[in-house]
C-alpha atoms as a PDB file:
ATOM      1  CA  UNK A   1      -4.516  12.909  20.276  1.00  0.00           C
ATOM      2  CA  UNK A   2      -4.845   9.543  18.379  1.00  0.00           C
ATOM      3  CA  UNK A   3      -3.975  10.826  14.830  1.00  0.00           C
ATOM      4  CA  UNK A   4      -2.642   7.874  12.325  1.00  0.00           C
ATOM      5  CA  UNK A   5      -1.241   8.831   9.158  1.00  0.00           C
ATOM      6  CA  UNK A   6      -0.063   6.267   6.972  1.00  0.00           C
ATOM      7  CA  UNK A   7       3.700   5.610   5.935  1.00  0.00           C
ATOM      8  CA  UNK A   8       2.843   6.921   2.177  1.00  0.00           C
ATOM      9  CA  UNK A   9       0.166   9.724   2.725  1.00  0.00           C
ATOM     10  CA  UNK A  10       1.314  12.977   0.626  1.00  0.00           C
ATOM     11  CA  UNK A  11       0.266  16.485   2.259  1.00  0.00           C
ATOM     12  CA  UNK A  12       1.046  19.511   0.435  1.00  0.00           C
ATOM     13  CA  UNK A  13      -0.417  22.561   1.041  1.00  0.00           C
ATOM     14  CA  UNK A  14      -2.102  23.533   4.614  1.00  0.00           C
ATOM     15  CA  UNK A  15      -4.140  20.456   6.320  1.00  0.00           C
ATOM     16  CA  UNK A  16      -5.932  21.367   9.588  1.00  0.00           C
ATOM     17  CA  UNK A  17      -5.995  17.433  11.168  1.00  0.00           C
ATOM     18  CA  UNK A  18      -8.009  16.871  14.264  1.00  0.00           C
ATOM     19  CA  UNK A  19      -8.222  14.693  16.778  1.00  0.00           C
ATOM     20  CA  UNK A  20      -8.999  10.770  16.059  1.00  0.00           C
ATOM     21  CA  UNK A  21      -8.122  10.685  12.289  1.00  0.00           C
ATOM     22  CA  UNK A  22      -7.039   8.084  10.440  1.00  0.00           C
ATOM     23  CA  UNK A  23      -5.562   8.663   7.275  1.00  0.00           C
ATOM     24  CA  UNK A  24      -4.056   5.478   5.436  1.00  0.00           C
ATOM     25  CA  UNK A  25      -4.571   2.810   2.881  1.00  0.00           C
ATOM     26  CA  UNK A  26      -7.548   0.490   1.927  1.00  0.00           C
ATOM     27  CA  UNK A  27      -6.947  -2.730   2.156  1.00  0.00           C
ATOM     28  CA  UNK A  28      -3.839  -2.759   0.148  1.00  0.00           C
ATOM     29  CA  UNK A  29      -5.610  -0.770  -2.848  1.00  0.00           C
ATOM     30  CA  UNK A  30      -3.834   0.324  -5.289  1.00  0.00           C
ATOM     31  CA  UNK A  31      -4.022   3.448  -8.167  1.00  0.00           C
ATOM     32  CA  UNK A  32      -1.652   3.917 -10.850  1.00  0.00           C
ATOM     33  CA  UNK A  33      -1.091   7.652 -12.001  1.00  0.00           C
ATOM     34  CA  UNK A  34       1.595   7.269 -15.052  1.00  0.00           C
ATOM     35  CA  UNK A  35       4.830   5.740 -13.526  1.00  0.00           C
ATOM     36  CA  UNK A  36       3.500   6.125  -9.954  1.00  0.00           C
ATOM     37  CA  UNK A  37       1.530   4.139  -7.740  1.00  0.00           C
ATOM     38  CA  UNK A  38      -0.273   5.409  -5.364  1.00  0.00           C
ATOM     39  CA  UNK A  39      -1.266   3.254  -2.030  1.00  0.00           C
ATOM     40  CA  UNK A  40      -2.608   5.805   0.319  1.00  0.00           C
ATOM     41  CA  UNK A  41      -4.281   9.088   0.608  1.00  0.00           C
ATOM     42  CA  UNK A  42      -2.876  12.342  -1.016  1.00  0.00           C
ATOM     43  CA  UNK A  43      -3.774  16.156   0.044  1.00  0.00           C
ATOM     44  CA  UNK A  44      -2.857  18.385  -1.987  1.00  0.00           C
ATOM     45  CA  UNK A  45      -4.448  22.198  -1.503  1.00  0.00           C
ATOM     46  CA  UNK A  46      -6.453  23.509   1.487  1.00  0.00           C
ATOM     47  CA  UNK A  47      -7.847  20.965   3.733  1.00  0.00           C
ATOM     48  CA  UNK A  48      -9.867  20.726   7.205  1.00  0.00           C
ATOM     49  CA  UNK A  49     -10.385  17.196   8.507  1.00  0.00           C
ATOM     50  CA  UNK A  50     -12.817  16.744  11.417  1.00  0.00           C
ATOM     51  CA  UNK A  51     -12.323  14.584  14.362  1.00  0.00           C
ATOM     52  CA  UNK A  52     -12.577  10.858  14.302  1.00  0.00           C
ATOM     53  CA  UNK A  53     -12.928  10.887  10.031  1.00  0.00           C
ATOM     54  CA  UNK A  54     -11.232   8.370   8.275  1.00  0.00           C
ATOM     55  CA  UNK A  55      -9.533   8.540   4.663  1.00  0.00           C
ATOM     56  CA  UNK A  56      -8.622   5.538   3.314  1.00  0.00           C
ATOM     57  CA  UNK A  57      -7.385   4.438   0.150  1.00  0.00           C
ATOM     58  CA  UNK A  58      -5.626   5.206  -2.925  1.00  0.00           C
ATOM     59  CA  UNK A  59      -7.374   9.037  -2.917  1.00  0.00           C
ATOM     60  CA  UNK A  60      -6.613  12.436  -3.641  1.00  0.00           C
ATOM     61  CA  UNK A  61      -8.092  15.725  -2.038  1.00  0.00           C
ATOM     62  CA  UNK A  62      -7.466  18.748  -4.073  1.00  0.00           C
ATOM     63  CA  UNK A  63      -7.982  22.491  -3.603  1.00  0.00           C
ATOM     64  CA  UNK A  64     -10.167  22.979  -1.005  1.00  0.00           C
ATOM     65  CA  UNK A  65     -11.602  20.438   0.702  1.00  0.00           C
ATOM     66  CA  UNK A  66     -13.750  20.195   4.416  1.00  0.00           C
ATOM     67  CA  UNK A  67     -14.408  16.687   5.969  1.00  0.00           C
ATOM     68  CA  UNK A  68     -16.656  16.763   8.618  1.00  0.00           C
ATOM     69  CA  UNK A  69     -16.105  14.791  11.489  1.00  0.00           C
ATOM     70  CA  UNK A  70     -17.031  11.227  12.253  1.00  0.00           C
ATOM     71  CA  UNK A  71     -17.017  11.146   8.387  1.00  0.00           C
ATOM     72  CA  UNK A  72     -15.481   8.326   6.089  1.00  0.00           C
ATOM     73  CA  UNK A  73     -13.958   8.843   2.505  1.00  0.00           C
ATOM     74  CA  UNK A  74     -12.825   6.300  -0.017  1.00  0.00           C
ATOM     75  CA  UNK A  75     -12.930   8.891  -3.197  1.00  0.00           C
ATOM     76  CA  UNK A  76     -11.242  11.455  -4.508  1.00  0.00           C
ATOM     77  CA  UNK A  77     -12.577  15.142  -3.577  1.00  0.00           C
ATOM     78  CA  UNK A  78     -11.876  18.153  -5.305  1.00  0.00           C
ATOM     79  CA  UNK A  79     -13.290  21.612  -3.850  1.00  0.00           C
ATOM     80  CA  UNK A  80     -16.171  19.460  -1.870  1.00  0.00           C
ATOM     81  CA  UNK A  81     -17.644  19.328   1.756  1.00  0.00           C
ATOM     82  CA  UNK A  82     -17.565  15.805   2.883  1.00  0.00           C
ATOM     83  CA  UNK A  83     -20.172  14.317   5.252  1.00  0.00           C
ATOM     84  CA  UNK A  84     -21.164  10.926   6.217  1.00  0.00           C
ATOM     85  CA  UNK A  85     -20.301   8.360   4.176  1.00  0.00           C
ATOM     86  CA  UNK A  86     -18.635   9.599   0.821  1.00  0.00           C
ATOM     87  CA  UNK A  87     -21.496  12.455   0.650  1.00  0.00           C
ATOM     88  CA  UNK A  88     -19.735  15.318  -1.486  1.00  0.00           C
ATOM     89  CA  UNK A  89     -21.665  18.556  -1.519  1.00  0.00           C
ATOM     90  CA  UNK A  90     -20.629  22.350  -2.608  1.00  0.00           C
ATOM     91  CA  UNK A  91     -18.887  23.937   0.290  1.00  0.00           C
ATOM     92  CA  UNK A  92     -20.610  27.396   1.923  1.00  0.00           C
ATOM     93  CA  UNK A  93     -19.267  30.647   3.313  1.00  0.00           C
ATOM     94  CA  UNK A  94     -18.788  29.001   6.846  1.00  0.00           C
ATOM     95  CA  UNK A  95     -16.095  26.236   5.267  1.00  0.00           C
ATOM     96  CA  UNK A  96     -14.120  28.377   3.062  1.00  0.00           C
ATOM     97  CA  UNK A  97     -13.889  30.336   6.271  1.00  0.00           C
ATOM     98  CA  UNK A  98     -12.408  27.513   8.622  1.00  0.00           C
ATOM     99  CA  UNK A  99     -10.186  26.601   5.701  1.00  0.00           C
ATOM    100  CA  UNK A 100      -8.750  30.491   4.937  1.00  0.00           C
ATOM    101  CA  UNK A 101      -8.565  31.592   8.376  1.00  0.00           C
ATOM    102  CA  UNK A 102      -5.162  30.902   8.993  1.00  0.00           C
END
């Protein structure tokens, strides 16, 4: 289905991924978080990612989070709908939804 997920991408919790994501680093980016670095994407909580989104970078999604698709993140997200281009909005009823129904 033409997922990539980079070699240090964290995912704890449920993550819905769909087809054509990328999820990886950012050009060798880095982020130190006390004693750890971190080089690629981390989900931690509830998380729906659309088809053909990319998140890239040192980031972290927490709690719940619903990336569109055809969307692009480079920051962190924490309870946010994600659109476009690093547009983070409120989610509605139809998000938390997709992201409880299973």
């Amino acid at each position: 289905m033409g997922i990539v997920v980079g070699q240090h991408v964290q995912l704890r919790g449920h993550t819905k991924i769909m087809q054509g994501v990328t999820i990886g680093g950012n050009l060798g980016k880095t982020l130190k978080k006390g004693e750890i670095i971190q080089h690629q994407p981390w989900i931690d909580g509830r998380a729906f990612v659309g088809p053909n989104s990319i998140l890239a970078g040192p980031i972290t999604l927490s709690g719940s989070v619903f990336v569109s698709a055809n969307s692009i993140l480079t920051c962190d997200a924490h309870n946010s709908f994600i659109c476009e281009l690093n547009k983070l909005k409120g989610l509605n009823e139809d998000h938390e939804k997709e992201l409880y129904k299973y």
